[in-house]
C-alpha atoms as a PDB file:
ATOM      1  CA  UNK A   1     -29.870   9.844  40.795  1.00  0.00           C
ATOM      2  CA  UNK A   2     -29.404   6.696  39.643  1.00  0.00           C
ATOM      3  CA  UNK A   3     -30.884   7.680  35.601  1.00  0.00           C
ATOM      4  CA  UNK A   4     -28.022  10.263  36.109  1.00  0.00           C
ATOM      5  CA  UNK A   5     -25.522   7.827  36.778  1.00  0.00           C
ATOM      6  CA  UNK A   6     -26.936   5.427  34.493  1.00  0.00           C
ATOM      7  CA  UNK A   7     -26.762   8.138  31.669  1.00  0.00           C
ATOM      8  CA  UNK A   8     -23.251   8.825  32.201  1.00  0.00           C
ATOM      9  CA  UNK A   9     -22.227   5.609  31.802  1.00  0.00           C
ATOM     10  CA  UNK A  10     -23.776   5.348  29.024  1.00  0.00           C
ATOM     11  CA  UNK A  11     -22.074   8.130  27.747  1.00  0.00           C
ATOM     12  CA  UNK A  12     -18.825   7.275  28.678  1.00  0.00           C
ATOM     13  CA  UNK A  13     -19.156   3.805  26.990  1.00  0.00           C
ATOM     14  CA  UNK A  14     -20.536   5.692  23.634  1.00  0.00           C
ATOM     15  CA  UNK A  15     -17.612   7.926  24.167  1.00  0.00           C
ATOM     16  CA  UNK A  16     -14.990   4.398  24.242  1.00  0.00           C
ATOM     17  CA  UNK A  17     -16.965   3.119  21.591  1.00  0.00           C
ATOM     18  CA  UNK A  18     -16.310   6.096  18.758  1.00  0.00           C
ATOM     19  CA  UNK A  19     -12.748   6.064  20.079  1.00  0.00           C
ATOM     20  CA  UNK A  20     -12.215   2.821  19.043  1.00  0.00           C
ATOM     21  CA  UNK A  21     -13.754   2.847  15.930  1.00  0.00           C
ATOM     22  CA  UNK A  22     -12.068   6.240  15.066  1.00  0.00           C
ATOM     23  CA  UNK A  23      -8.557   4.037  15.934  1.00  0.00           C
ATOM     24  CA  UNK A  24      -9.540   0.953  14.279  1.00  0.00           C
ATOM     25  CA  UNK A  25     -10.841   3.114  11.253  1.00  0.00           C
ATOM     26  CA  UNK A  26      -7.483   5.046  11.105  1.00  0.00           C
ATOM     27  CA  UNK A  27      -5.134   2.125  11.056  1.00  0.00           C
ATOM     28  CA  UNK A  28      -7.491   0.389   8.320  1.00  0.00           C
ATOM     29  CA  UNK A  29      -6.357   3.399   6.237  1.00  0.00           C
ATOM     30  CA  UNK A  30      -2.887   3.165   7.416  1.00  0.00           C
ATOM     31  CA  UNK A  31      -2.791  -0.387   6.211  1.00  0.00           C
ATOM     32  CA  UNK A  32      -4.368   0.339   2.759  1.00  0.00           C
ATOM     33  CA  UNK A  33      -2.009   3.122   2.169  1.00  0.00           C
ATOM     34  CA  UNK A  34       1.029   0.503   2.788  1.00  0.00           C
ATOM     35  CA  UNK A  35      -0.592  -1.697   0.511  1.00  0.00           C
ATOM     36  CA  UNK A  36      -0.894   1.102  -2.182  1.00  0.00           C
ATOM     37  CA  UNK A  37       3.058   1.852  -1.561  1.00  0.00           C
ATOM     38  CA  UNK A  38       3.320  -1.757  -2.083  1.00  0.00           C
ATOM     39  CA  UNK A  39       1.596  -2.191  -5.268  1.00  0.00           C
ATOM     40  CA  UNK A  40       3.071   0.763  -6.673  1.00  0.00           C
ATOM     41  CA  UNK A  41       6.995  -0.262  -6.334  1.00  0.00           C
ATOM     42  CA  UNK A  42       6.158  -3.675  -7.307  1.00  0.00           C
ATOM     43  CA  UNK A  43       5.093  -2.043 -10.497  1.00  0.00           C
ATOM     44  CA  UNK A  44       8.037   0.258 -10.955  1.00  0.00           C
ATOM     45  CA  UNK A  45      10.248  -3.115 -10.424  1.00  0.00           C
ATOM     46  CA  UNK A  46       8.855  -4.519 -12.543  1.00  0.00           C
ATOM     47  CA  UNK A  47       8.283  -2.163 -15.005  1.00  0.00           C
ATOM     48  CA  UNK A  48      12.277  -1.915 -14.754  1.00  0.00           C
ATOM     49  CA  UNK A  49      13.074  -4.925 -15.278  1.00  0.00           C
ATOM     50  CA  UNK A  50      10.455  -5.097 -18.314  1.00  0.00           C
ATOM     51  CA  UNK A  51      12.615  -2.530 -19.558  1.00  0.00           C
ATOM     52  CA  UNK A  52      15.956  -3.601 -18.760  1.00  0.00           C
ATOM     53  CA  UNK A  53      15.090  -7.114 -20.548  1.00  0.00           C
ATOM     54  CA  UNK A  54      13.935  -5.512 -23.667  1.00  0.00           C
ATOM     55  CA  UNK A  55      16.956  -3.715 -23.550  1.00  0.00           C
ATOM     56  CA  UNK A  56      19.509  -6.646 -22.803  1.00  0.00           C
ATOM     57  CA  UNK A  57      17.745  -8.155 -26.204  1.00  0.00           C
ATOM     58  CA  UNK A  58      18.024  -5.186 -28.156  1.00  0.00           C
ATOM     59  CA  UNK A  59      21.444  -4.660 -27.388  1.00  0.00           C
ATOM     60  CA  UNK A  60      22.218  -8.498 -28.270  1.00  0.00           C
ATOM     61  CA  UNK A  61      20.779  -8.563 -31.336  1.00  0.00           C
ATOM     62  CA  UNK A  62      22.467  -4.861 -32.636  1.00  0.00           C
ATOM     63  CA  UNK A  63      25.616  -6.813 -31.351  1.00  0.00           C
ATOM     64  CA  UNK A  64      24.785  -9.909 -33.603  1.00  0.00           C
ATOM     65  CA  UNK A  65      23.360  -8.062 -36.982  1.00  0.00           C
ATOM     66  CA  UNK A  66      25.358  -4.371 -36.230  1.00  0.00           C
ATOM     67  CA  UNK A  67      29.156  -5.971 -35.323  1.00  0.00           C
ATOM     68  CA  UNK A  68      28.936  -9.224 -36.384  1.00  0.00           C
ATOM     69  CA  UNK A  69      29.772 -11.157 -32.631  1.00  0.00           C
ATOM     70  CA  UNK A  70      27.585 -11.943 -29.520  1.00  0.00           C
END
């Protein structure tokens, strides 16, 4: 009886064990994929305002050459 009872204790703490690691697993993948959102609009930003600088300069100097004020 008491291998029996030994064995499903055993079991049961297995059991705990892969449900833990399952959770911990999970939110480890939960937290990457944030961090991938993350990096991803911090490029577009900046990316945007890459763009929108370029653009501010272009425009200033078409002002300047183009129409003769700044």
């Amino acid at each position: 009886m008491e291998v029996a009872e030994a064995t499903i204790a055993a079991t049961a703490v297995a059991t705990v064990a892969v449900a833990v690691a399952t959770v911990a697993d999970t939110a480890a993948d939960v937290i990457a994929a944030m961090v991938m959102v993350d990096l991803v609009t911090l490029g577009v930003e900046v990316a945007t305002m890459a763009i929108g600088g370029i653009r501010s300069v272009c425009e200033g100097w078409f002002l300047v050459f183009c129409c003769g004020f700044a």
